[in-house]
N, C-alpha and C. Protein backbone atom coordinates (compact mmCIF):
# COMPACT_ATOMS: atom_id res chain seq x y z
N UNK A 1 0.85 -1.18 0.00
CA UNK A 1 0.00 0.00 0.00
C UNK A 1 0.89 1.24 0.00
N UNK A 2 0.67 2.24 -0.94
CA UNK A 2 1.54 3.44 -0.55
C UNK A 2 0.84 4.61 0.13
N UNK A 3 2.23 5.00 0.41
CA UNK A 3 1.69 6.21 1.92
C UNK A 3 1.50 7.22 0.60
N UNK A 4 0.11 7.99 1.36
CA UNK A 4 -0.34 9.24 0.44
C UNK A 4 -0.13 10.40 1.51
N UNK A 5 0.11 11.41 1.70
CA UNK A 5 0.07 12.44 3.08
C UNK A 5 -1.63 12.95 2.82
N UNK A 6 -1.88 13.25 4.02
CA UNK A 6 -3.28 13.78 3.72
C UNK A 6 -3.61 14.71 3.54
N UNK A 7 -2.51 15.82 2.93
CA UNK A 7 -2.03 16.67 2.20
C UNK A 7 -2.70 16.69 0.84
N UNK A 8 -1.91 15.74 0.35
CA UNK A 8 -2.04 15.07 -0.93
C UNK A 8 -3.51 14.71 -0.71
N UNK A 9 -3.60 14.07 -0.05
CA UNK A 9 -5.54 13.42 -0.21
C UNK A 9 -6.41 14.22 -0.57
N UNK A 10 -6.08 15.07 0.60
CA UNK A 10 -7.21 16.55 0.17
C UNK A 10 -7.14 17.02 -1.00
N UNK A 11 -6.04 17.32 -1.63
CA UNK A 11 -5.84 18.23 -2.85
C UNK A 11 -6.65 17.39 -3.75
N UNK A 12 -6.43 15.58 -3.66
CA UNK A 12 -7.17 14.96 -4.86
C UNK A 12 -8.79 15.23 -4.41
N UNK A 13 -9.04 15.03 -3.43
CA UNK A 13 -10.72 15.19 -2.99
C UNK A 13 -11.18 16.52 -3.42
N UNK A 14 -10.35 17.50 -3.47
CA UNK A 14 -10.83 19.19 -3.71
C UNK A 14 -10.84 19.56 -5.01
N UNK A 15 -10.33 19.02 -5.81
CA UNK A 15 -9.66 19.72 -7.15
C UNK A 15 -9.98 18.69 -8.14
N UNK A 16 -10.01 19.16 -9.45
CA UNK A 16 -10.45 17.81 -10.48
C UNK A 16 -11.89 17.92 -10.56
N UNK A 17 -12.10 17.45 -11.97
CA UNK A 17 -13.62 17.19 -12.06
C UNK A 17 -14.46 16.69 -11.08
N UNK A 18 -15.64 17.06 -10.62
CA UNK A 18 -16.48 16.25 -9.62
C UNK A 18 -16.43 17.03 -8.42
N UNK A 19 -15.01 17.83 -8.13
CA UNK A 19 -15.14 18.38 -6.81
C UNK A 19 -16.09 19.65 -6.61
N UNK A 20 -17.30 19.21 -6.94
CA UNK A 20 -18.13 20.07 -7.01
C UNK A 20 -19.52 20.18 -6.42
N UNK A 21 -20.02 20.97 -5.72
CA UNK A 21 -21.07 20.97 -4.92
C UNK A 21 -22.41 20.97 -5.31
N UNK A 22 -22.46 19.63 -5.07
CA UNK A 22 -23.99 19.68 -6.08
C UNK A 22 -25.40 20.69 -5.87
N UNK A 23 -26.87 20.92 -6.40
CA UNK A 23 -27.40 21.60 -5.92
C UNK A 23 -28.38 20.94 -4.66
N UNK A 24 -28.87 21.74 -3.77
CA UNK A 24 -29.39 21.13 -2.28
C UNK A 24 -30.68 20.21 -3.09
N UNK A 25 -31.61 20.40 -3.94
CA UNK A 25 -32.60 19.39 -4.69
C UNK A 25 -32.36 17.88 -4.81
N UNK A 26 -30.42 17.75 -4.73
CA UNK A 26 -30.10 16.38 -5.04
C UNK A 26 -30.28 15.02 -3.93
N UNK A 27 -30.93 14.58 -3.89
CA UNK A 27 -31.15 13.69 -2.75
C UNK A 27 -30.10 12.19 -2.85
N UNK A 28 -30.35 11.76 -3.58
CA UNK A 28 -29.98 10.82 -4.67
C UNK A 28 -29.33 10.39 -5.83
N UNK A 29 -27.73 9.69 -5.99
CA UNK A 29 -27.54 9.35 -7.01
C UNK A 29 -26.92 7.61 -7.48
N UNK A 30 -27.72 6.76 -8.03
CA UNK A 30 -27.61 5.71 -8.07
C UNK A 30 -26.88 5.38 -9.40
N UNK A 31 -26.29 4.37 -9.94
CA UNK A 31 -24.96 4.36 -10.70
C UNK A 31 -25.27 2.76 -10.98
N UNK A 32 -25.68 2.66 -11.99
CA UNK A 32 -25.78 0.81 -12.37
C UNK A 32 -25.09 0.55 -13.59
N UNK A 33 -24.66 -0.19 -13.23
CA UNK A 33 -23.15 -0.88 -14.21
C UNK A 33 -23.45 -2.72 -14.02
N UNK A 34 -23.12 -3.41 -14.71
CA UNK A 34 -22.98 -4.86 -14.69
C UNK A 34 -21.59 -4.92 -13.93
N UNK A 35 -21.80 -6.00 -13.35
CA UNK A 35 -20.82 -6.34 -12.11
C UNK A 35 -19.31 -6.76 -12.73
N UNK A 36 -18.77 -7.21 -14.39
CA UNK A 36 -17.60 -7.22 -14.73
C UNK A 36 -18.28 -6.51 -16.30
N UNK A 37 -18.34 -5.18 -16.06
CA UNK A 37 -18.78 -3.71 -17.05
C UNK A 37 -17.54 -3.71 -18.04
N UNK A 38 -17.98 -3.60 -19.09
CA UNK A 38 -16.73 -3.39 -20.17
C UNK A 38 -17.21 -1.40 -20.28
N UNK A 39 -17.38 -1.02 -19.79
CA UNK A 39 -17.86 0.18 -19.58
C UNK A 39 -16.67 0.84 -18.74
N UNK A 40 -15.52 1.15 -19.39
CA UNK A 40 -14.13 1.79 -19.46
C UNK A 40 -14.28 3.14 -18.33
N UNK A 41 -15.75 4.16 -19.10
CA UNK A 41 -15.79 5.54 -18.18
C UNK A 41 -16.42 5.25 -16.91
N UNK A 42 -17.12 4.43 -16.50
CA UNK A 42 -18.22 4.05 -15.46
C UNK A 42 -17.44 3.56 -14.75
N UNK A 43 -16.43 2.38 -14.81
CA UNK A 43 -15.37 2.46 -13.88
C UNK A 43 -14.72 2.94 -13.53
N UNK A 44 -13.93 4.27 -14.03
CA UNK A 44 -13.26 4.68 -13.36
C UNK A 44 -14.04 5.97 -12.74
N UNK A 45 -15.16 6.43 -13.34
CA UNK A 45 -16.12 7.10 -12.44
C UNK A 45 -15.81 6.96 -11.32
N UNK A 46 -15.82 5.62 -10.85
CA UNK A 46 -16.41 5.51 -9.58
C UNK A 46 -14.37 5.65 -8.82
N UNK A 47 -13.93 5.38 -9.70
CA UNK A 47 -12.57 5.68 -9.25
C UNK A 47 -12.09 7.02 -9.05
N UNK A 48 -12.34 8.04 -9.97
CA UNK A 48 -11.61 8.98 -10.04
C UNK A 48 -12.49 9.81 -9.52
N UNK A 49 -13.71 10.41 -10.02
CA UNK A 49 -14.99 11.31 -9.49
C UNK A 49 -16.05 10.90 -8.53
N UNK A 50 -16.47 9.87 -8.42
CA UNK A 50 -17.05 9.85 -7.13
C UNK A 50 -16.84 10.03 -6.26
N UNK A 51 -15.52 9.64 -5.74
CA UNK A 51 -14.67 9.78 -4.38
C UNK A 51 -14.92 11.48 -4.09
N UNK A 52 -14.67 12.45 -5.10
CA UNK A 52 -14.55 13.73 -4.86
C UNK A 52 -16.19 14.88 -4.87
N UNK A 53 -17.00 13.26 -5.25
CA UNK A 53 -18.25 14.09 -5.61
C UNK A 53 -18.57 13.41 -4.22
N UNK A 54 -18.02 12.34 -3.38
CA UNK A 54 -18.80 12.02 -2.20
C UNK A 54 -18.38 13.29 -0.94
N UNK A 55 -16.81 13.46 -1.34
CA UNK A 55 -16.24 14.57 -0.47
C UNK A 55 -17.37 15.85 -0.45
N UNK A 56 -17.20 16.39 -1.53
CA UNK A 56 -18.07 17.80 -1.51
C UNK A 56 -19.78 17.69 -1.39
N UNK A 57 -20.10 16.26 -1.37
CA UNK A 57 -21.33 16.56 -0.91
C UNK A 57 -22.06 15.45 -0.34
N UNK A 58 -21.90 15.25 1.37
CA UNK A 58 -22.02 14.48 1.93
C UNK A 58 -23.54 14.27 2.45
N UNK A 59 -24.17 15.21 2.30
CA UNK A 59 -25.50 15.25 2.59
C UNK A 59 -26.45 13.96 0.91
N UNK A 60 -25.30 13.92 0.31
CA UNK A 60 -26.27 13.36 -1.03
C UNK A 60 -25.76 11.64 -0.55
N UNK A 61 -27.37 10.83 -0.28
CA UNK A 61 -26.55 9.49 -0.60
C UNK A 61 -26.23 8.58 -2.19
N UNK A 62 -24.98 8.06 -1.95
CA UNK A 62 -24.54 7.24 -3.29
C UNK A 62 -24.58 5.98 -3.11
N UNK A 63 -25.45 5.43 -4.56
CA UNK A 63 -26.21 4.30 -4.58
C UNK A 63 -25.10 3.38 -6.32
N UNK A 64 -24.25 1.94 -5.59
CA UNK A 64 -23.77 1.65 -6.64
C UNK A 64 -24.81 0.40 -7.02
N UNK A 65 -25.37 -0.13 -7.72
CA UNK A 65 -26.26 -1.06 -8.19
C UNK A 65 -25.03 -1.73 -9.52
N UNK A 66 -24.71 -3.29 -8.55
CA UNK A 66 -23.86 -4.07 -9.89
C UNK A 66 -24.80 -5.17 -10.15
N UNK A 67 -26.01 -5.22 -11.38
CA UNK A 67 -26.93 -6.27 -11.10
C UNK A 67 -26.34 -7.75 -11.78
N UNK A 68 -26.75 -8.66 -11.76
CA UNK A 68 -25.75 -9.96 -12.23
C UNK A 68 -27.00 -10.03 -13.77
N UNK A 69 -27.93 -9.86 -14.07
CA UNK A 69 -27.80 -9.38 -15.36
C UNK A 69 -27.98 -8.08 -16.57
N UNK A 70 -27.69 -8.28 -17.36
CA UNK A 70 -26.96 -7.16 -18.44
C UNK A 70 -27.85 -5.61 -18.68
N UNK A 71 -27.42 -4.91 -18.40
CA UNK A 71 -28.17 -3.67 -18.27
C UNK A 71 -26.91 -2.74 -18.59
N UNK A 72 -27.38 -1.60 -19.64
CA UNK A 72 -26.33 -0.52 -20.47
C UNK A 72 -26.28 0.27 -19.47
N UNK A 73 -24.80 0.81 -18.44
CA UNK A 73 -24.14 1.71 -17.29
C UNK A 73 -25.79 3.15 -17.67
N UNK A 74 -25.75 3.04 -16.52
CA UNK A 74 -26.65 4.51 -16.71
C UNK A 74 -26.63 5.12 -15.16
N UNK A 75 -27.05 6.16 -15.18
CA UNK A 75 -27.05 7.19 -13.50
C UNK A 75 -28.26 7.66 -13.16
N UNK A 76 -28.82 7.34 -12.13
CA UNK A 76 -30.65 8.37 -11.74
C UNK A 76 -30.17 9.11 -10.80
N UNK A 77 -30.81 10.11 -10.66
CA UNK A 77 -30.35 11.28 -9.74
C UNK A 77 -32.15 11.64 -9.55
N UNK A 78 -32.22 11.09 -7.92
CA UNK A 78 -33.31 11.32 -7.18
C UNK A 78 -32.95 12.70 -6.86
N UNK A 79 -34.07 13.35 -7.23
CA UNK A 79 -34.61 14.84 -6.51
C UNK A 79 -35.45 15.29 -5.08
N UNK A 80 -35.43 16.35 -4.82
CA UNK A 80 -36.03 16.54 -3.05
C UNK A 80 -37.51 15.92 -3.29
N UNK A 81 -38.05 16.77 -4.84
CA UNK A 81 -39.32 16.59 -5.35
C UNK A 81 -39.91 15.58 -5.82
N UNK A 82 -38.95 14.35 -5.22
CA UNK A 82 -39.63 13.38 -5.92
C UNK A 82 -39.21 12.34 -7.09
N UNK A 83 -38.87 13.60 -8.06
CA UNK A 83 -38.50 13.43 -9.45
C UNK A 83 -36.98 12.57 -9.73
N UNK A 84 -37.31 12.03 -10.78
CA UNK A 84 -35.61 10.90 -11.44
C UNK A 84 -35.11 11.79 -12.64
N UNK A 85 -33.86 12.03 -12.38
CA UNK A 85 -33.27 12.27 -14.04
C UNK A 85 -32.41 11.14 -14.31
N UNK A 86 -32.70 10.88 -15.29
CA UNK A 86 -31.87 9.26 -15.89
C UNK A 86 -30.40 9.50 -16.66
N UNK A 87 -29.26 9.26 -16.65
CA UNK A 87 -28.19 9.53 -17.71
C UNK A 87 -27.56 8.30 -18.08
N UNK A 88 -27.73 8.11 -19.42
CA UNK A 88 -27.09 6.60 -19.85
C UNK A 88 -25.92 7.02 -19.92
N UNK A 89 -24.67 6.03 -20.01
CA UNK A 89 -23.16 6.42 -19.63
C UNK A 89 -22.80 5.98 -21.03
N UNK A 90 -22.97 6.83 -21.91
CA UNK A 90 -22.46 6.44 -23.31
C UNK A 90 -20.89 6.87 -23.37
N UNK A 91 -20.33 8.04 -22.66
CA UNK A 91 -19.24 8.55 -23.30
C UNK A 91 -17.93 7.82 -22.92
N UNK A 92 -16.92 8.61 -23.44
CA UNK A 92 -15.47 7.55 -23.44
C UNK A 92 -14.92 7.77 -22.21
N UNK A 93 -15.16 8.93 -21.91
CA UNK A 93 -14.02 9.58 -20.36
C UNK A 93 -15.15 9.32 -19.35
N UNK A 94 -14.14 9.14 -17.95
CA UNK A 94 -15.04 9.09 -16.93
C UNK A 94 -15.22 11.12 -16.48
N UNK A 95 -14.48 11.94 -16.68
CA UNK A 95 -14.37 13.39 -17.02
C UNK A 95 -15.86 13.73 -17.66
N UNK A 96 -15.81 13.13 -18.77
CA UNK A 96 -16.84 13.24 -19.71
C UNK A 96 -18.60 13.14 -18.76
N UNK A 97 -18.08 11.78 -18.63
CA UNK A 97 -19.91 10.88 -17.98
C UNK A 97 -19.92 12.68 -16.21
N UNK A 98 -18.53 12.74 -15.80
CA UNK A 98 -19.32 13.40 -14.34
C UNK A 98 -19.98 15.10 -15.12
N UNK A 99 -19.01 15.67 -16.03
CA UNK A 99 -19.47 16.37 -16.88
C UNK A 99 -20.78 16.43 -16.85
N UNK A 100 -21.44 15.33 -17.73
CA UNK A 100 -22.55 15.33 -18.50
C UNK A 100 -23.90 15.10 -17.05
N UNK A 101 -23.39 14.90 -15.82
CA UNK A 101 -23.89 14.47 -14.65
C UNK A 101 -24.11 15.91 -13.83
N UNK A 102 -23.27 16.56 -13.81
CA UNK A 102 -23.44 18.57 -13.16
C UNK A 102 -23.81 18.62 -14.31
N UNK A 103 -23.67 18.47 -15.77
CA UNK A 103 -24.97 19.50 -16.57
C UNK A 103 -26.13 19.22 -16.22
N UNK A 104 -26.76 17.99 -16.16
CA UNK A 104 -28.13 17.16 -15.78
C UNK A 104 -28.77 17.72 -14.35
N UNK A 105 -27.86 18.15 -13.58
CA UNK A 105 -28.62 18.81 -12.13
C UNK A 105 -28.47 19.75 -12.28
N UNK A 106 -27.65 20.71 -13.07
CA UNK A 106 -27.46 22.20 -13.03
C UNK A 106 -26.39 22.51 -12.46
N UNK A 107 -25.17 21.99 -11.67
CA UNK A 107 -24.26 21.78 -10.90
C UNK A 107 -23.44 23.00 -11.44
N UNK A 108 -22.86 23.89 -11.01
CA UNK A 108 -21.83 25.01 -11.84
C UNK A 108 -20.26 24.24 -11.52
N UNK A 109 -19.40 24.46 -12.07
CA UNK A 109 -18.18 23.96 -11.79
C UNK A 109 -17.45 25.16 -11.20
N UNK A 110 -17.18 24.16 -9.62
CA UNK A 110 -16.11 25.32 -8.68
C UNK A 110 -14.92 25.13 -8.72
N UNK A 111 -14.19 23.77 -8.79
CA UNK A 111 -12.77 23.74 -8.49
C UNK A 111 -12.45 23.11 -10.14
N UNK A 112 -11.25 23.23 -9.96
CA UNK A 112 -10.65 22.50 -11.27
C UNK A 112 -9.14 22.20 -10.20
C-alpha cells in the first residue's frame, strides 16, 4: 500500500472534475453498471470522481447497483421533489460521464 500524506488526499478530494457541490434538490444518485462492465468511463467514475463528488457533498446518498444481469451503465439522480433524471453512460471519459452528470442537475463547476 503506498503512503499518500493527507495533504495530498485533500488536494485529490478538492480539485479535479467532480469536486463540485452539487445543488441542495439532489437527494440521490444511483450508478448501475454490470458487475464485470466493459464500460471503461463508469469504472473509473467511480474511481476517479465519485470519491470527490462524495467529499463535496455528503449530505447526497450514493447508490452503486452491480446487477448480475446485463443492463447498459446509466445514472438516476433522485430529486427533493420526488422526481428521477436518468443519464445513460455512453461517453469515453469518466471526465466526460461526471461532466454530463453537473450538466443534468445544473451543478456550476467550482474547483478545477
Amino acid at each position: 500500500m503506498t503512503k499518500v500524506s493527507l495533504q495530498k488526499l485533500l488536494q485529490k478530494l478538492t480539485t479535479g472534475v467532480g469536486a463540485t457541490e452539487l445543488p441542495k434538490t439532489v437527494r440521490q444518485i444511483t450508478l448501475t453498471l454490470q458487475k464485470h462492465s466493459s464500460s471503461y468511463s463508469a469504472r473509473y467514475f467511480i474511481r476517479q470522481n465519485l470519491p470527490r463528488l462524495q467529499y463535496q457533498n455528503p449530505e447526497v446518498t450514493f447508490v452503486i447497483n452491480r446487477p448480475a444481469e446485463y443492463q447498459s451503465p446509466k445514472m438516476e439522480v433522485l430529486l427533493a421533489d420526488g422526481t428521477t433524471k436518468e443519464l445513460k453512460i455512453t461517453q469515453p471519459s469518466s471526465d466526460a460521464v461526471c461532466k454530463d452528470l453537473l450538466r443534468l442537475v445544473g451543478a456550476e463547476k467550482q474547483a478545477v
